[in-house]
N, C-alpha and C. Protein backbone atom coordinates (compact mmCIF):
# COMPACT_ATOMS: atom_id res chain seq x y z
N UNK A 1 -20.03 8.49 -9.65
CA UNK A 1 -20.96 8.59 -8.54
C UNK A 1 -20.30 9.40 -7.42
N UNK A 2 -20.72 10.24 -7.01
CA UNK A 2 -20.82 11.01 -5.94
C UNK A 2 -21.30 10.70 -4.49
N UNK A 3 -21.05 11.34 -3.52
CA UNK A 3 -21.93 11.10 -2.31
C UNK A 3 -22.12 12.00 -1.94
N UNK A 4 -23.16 11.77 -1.65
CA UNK A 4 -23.97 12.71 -0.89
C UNK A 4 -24.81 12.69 0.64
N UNK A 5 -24.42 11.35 0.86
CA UNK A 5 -24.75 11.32 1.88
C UNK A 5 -23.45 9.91 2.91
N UNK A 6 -23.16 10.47 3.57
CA UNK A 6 -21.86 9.42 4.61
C UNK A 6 -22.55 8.38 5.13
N UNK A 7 -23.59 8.89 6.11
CA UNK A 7 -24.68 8.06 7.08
C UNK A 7 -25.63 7.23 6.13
N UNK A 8 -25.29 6.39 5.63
CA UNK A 8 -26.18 5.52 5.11
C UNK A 8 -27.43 4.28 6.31
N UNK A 9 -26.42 4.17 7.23
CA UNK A 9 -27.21 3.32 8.38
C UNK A 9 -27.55 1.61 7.67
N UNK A 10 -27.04 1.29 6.37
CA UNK A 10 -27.20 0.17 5.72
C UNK A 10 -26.33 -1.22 6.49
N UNK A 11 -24.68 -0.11 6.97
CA UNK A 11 -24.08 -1.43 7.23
C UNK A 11 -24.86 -1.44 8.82
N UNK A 12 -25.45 -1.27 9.36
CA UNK A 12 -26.05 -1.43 10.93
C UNK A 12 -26.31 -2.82 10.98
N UNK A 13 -26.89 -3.59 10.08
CA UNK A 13 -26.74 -4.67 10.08
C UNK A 13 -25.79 -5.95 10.41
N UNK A 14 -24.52 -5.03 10.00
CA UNK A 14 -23.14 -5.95 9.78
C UNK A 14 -22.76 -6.70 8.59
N UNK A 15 -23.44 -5.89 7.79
CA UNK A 15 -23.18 -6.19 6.09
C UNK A 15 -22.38 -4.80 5.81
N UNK A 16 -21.24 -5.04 4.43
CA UNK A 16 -21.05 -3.69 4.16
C UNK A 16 -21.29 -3.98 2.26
N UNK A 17 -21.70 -2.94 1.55
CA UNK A 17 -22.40 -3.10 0.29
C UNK A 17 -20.69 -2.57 -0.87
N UNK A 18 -20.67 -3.87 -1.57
CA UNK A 18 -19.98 -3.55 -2.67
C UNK A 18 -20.41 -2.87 -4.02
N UNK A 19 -19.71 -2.45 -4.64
CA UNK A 19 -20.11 -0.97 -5.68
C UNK A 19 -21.08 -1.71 -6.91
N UNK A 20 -20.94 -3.13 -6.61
CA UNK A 20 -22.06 -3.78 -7.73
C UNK A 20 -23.56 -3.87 -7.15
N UNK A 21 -23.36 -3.47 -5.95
CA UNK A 21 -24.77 -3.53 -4.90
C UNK A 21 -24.93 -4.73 -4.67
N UNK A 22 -24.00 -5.64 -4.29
CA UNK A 22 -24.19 -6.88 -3.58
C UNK A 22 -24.18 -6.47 -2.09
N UNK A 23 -24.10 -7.47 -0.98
CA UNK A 23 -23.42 -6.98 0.68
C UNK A 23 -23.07 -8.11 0.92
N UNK A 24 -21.76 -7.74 1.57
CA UNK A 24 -21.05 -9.30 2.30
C UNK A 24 -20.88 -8.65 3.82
N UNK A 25 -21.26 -9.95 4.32
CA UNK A 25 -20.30 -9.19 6.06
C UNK A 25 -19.37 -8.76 6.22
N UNK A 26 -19.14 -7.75 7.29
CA UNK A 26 -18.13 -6.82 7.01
C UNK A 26 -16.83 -7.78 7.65
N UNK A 27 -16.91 -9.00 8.18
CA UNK A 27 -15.71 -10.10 8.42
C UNK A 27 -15.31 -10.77 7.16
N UNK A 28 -16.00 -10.61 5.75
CA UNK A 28 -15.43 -11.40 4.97
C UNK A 28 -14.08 -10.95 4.38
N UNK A 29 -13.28 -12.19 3.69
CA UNK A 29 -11.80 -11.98 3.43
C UNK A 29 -11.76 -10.69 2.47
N UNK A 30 -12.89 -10.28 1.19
CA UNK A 30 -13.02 -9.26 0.29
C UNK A 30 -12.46 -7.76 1.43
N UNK A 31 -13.66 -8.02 2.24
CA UNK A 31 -14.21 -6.69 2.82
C UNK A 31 -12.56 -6.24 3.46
N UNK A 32 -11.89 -7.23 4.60
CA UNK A 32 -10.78 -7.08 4.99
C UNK A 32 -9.57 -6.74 4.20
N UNK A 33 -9.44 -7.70 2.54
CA UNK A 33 -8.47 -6.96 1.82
C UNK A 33 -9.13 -5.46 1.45
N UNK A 34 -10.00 -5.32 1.20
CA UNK A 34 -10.08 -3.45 1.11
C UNK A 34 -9.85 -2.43 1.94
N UNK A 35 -10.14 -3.25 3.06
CA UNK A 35 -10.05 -2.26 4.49
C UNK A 35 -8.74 -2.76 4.71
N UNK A 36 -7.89 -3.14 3.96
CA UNK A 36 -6.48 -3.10 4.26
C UNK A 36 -5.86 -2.36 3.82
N UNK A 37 -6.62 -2.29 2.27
CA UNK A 37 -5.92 -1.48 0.94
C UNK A 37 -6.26 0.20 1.63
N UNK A 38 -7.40 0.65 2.04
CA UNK A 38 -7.75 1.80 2.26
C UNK A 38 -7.10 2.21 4.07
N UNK A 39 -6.17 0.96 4.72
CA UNK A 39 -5.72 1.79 5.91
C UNK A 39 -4.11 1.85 5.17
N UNK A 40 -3.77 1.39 4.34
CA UNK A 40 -2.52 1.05 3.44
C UNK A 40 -2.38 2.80 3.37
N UNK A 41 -3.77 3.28 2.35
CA UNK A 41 -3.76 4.38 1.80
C UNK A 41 -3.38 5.44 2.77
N UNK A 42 -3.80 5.04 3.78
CA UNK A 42 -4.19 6.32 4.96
C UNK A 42 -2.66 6.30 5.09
N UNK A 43 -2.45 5.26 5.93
CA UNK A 43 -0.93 5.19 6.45
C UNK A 43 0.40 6.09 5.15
N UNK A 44 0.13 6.29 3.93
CA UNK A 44 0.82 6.93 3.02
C UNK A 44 -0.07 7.88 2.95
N UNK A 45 -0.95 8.65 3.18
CA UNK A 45 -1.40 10.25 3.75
C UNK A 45 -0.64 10.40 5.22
N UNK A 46 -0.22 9.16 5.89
CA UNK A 46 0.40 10.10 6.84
C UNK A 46 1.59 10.72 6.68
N UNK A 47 2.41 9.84 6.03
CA UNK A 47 4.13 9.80 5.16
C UNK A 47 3.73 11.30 4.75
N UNK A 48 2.79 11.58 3.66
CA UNK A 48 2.83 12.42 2.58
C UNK A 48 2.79 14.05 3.94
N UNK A 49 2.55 14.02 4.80
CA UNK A 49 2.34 14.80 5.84
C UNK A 49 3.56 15.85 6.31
N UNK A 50 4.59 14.44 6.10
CA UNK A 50 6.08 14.88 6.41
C UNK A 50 6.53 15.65 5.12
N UNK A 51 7.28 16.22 5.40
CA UNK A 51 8.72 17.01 4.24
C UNK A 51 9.22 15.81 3.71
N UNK A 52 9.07 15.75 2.59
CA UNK A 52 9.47 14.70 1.82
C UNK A 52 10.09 15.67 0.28
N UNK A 53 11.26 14.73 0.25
CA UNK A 53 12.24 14.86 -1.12
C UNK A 53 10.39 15.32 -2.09
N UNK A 54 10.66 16.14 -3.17
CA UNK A 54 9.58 16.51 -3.99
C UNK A 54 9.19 15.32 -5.22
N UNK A 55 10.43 14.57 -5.58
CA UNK A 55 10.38 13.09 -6.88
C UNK A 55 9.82 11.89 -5.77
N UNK A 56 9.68 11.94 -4.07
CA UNK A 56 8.89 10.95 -3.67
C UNK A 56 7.68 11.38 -3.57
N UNK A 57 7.45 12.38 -2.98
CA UNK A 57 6.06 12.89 -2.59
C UNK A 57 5.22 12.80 -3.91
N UNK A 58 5.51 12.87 -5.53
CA UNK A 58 5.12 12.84 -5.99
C UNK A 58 4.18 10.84 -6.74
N UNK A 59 5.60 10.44 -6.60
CA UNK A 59 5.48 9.06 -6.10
C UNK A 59 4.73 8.16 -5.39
N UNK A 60 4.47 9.08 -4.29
CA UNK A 60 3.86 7.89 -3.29
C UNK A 60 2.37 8.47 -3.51
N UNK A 61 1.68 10.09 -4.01
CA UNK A 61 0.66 10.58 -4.66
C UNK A 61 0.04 9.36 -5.87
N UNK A 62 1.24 9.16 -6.92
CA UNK A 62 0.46 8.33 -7.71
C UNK A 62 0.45 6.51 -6.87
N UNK A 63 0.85 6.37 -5.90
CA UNK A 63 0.55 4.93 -5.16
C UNK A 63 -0.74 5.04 -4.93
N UNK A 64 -0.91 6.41 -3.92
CA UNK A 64 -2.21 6.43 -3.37
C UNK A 64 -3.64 5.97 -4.41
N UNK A 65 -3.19 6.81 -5.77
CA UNK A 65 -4.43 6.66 -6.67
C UNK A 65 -3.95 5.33 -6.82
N UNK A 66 -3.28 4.45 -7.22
CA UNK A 66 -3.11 3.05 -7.65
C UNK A 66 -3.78 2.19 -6.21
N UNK A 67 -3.66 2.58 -5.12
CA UNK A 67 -4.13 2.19 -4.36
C UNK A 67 -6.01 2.80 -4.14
N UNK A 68 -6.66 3.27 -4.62
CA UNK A 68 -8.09 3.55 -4.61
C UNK A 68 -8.36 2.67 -5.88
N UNK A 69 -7.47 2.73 -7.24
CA UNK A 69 -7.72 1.60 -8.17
C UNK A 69 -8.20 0.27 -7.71
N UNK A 70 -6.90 -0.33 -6.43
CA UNK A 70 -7.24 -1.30 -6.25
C UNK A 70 -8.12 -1.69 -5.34
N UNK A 71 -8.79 -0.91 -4.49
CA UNK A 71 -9.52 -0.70 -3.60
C UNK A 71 -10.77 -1.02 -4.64
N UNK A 72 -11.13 -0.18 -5.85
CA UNK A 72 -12.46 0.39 -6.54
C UNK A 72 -12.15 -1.30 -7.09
N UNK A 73 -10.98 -2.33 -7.34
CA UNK A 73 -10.97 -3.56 -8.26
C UNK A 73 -11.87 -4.62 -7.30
N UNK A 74 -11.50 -4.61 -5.87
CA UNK A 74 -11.96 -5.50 -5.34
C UNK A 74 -13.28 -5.00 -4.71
N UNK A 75 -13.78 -3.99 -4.84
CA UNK A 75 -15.14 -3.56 -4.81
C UNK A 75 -16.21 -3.66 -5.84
N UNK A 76 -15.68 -4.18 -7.39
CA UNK A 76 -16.45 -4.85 -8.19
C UNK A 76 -15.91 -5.84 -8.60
N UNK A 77 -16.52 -6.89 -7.60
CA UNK A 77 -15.84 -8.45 -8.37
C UNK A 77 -16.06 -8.49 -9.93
N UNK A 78 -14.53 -9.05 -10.90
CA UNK A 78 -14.63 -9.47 -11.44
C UNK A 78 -13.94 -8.20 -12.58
N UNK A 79 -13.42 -6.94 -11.32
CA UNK A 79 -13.03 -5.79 -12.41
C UNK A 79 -11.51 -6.04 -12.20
N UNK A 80 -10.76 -5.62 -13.70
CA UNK A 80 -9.41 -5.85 -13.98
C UNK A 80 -8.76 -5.30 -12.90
N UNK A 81 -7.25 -5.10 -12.71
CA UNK A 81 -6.50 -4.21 -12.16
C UNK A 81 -5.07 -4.31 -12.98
N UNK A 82 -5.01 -3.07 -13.72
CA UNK A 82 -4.03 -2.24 -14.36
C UNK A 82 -2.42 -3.21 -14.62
N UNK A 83 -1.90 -4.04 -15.51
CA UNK A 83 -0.27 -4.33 -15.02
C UNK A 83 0.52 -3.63 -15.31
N UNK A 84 0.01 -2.11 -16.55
CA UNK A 84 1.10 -0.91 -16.13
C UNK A 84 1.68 -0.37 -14.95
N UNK A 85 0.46 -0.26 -14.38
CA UNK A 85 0.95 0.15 -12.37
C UNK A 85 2.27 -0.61 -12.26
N UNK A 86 1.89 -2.27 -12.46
CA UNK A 86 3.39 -2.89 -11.78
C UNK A 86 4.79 -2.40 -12.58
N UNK A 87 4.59 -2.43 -13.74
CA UNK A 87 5.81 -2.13 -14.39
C UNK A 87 6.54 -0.71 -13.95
N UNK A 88 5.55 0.37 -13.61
CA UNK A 88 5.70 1.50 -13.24
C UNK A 88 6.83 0.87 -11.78
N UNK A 89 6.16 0.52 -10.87
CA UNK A 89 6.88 0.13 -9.29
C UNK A 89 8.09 -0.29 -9.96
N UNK A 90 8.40 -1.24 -10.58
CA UNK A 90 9.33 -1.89 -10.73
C UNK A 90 10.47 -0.83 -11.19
N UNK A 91 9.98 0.20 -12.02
CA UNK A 91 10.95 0.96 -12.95
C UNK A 91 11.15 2.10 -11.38
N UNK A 92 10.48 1.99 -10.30
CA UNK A 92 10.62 3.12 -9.07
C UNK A 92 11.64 2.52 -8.34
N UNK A 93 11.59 1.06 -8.22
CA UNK A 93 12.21 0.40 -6.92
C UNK A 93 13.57 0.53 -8.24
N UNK A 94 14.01 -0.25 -9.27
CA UNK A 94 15.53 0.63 -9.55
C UNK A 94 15.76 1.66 -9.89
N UNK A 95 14.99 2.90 -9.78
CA UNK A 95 15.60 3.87 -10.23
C UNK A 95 16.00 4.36 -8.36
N UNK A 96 15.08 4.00 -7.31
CA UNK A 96 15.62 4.38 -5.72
C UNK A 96 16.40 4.12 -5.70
N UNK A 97 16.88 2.25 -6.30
CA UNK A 97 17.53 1.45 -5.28
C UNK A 97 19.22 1.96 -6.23
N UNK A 98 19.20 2.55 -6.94
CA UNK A 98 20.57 3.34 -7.76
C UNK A 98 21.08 3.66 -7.21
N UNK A 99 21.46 4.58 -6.47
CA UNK A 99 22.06 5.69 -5.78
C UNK A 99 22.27 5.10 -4.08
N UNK A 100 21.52 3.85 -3.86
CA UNK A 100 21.95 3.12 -2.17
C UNK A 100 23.18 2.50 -2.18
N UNK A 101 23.93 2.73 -1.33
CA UNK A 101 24.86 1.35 -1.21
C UNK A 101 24.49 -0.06 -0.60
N UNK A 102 24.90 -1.26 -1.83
CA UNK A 102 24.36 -2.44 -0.72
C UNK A 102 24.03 -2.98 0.69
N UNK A 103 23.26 -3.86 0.78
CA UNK A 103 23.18 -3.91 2.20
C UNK A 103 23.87 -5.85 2.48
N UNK A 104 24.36 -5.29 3.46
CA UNK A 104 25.52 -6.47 4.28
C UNK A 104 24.75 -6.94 5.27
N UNK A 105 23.72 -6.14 6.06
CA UNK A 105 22.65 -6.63 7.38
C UNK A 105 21.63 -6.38 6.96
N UNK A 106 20.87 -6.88 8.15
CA UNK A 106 19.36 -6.09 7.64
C UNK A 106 19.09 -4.78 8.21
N UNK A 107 18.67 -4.08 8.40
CA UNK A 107 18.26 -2.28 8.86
C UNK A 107 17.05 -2.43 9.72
N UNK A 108 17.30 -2.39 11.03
CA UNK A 108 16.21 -1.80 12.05
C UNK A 108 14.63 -0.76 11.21
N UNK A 109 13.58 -0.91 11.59
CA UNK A 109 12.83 -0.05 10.91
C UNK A 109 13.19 1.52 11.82
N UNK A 110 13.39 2.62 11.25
CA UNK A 110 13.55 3.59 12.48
C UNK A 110 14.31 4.89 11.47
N UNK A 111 14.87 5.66 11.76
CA UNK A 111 16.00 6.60 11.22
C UNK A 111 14.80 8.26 11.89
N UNK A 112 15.16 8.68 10.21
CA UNK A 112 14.14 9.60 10.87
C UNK A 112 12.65 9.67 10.79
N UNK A 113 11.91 10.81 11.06
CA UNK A 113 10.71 9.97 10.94
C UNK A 113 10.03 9.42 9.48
N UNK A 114 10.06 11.00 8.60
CA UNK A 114 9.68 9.85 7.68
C UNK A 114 9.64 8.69 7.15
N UNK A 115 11.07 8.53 7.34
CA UNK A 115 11.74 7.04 7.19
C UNK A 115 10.98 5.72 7.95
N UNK A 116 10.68 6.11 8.93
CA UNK A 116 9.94 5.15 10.20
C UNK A 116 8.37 5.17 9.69
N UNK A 117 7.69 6.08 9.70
CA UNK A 117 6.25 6.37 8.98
C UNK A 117 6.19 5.49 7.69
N UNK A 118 7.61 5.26 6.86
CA UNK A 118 7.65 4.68 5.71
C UNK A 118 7.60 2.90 6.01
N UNK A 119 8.29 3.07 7.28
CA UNK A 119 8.80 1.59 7.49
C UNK A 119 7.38 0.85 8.05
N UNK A 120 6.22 1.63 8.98
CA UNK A 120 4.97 1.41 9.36
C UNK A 120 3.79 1.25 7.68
N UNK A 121 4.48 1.95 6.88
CA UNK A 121 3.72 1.83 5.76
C UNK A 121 4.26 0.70 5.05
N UNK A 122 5.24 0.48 5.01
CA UNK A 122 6.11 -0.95 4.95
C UNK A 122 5.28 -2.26 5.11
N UNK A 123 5.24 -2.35 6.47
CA UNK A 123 4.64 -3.26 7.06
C UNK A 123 3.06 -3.52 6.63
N UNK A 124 2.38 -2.56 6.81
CA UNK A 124 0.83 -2.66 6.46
C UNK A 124 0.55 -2.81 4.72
N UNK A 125 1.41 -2.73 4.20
CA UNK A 125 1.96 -3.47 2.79
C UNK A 125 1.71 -4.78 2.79
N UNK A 126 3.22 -5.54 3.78
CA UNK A 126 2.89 -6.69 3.77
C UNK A 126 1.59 -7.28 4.51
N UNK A 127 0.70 -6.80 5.11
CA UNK A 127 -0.38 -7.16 6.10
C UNK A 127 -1.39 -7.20 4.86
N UNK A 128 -1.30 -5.99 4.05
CA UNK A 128 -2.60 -6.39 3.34
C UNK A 128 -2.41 -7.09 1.48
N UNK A 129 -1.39 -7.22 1.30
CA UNK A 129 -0.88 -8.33 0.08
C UNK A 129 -1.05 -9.90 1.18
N UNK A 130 -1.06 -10.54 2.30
CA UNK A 130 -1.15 -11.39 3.21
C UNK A 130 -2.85 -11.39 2.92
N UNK A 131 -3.83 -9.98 3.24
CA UNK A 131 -5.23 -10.06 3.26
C UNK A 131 -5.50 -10.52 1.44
N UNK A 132 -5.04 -9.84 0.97
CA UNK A 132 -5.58 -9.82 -0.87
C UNK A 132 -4.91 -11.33 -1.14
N UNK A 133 -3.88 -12.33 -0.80
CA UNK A 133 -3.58 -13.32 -0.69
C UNK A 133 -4.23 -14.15 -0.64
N UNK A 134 -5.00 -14.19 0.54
CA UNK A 134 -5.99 -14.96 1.32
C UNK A 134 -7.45 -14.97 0.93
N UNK A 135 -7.18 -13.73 0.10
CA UNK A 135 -8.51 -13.61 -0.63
C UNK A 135 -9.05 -14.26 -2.05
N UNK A 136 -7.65 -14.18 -2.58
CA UNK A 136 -7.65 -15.10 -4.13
C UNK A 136 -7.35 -16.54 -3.66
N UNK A 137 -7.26 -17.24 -2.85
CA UNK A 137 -7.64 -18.70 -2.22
C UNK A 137 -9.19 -18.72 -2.60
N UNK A 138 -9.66 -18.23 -2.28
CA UNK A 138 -11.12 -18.37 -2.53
C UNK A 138 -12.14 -17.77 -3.85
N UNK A 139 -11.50 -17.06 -4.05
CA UNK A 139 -12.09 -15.89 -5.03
C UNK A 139 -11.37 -15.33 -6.12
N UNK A 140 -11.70 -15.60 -7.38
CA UNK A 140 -11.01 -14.61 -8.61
C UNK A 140 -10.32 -13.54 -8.51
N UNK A 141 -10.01 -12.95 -8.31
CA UNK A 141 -9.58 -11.99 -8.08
C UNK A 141 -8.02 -11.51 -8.95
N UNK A 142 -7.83 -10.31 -9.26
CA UNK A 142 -6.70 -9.90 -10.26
C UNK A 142 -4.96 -10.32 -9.38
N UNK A 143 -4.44 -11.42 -10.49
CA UNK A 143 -3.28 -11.39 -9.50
C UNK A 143 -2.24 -10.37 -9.85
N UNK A 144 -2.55 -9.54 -10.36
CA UNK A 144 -1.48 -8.28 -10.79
C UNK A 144 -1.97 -7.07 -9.05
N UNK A 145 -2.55 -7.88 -8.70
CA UNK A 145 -3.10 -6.87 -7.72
C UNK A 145 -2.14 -7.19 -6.35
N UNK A 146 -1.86 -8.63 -6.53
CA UNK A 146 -1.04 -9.49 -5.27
C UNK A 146 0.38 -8.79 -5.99
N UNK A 147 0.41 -8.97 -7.20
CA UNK A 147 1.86 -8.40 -7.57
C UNK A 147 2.47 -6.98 -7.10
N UNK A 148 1.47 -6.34 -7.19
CA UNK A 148 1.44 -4.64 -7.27
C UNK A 148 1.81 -4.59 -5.43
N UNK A 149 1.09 -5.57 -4.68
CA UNK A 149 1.55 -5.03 -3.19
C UNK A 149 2.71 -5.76 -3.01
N UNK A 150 2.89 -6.77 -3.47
CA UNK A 150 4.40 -7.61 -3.15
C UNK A 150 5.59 -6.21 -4.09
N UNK A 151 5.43 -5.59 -4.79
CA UNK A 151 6.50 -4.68 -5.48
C UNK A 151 6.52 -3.49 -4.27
N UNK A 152 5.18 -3.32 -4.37
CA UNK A 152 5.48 -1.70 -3.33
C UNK A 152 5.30 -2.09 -2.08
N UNK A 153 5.50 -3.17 -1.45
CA UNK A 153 6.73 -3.17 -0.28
C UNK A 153 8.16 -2.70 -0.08
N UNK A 154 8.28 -3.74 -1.34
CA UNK A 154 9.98 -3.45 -1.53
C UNK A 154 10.18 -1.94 -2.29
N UNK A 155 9.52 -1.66 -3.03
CA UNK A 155 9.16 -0.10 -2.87
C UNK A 155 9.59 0.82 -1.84
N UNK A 156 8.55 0.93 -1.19
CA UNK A 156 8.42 1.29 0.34
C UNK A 156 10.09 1.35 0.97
N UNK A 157 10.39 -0.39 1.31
CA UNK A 157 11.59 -0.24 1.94
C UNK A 157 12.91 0.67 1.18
N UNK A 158 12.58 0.77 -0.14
CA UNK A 158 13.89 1.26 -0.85
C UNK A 158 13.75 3.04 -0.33
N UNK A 159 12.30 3.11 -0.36
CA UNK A 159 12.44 4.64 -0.19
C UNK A 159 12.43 4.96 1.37
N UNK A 160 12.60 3.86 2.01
CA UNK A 160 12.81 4.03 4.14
C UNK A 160 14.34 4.51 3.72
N UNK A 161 15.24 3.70 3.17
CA UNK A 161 16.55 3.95 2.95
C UNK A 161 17.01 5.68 2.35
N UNK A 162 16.05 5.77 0.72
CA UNK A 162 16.16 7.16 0.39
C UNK A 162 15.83 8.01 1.83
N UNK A 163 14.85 7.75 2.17
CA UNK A 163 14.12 8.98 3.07
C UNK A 163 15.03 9.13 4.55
N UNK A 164 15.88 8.48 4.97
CA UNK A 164 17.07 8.20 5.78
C UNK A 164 18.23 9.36 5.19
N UNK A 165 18.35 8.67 4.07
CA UNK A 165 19.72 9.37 3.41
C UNK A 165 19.35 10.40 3.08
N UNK A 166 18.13 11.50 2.74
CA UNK A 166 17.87 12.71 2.44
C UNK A 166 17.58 13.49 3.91
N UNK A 167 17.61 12.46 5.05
CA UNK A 167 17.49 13.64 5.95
C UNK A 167 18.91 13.17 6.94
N UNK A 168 19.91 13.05 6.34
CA UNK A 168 21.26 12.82 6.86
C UNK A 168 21.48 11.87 7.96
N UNK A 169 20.64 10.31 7.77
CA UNK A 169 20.64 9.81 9.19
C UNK A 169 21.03 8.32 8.49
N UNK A 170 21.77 7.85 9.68
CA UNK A 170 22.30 5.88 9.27
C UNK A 170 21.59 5.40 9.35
N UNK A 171 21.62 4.85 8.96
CA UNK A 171 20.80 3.15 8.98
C UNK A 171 21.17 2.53 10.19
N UNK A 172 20.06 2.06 11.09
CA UNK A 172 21.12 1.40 12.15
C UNK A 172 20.76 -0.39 11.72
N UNK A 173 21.95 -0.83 11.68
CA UNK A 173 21.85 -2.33 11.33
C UNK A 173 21.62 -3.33 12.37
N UNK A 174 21.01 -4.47 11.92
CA UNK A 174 20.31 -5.00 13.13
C UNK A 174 21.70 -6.30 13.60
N UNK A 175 21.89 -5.71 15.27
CA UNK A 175 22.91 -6.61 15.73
C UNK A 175 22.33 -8.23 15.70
N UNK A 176 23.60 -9.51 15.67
CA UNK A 176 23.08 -10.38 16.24
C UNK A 176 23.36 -10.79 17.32
């Protein structure tokens, strides 16, 4: 399906319509994990913006589509979501986390920017695995989907570290 038209004027109501043609209010927990998953997305179009190493940029490209997957899962209740995706993250976060040296503190979010853009995409990770959380309390929903954002956090943070170390900057560690 295509669009062809943006202005629908449907949600004016304060309903927004899922892809099975149901409508829930646009406050329900569904509607919020998607509109988490799709500011998730944005926030990694902004990353992708920066000069990025060419083996991440390509990386965080296939997140994005894993992330419209999961967007398109919780827009038809009751549709699968992929557990290749997770195995994929998992085989990303050690092949990053190879080449880091351990960490002794924890790391300020910050370095350079990508790194920081990464660390904001970081965060809205955990904000919307917290929304898709809150959502399977109530509702069916795929738990490979809660898995997939709990991995590409730690994802995320492994590549704040890469994206630090490819543009020659420390880590600054957090004093106590």
């Amino acid at each position: 399906m295509r669009l062809s038209r943006i202005t629908t004027r449907t949600g004016d109501n304060g309903t927004t319509g899922l892809a099975d043609g149901s409508r829930l209010p646009k406050n329900h927990p569904r509607i919020a994990a998607i509109g988490s998953v799709d500011e998730l997305n944005s926030q990694l179009g902004v990353l992708l913006a920066e000069t990025l190493p060419d083996e991440v940029r390509a990386e965080l490209l296939r997140i994005q589509n894993d992330l419209f997957d999961l967007g398109g899962t919780l827009a038809v209740p009751g549709a699968p979501f992929a557990e290749a995706k997770l195995s994929r993250l998992d085989g990303a976060i050690a092949h990053y986390n190879t080449g880091l040296p351990p960490l002794k503190e924890f790391i300020l979010p910050g370095g350079s920017r990508a790194a920081a853009l990464c660390h904001v995409a970081r965060s809205v990770a955990r904000r919307t695995e917290r929304d898709y959380s809150h959502l399977m309390q109530n509702e069916t929903i795929p738990a490979e989907g809660l898995h997939y954002l709990n991995r590409l956090s730690d994802l995320l943070f492994v590549l704040c570290r890469v994206l630090n170390r490819a543009a020659g900057r420390q880590e600054t560690l957090w004093q106590r």
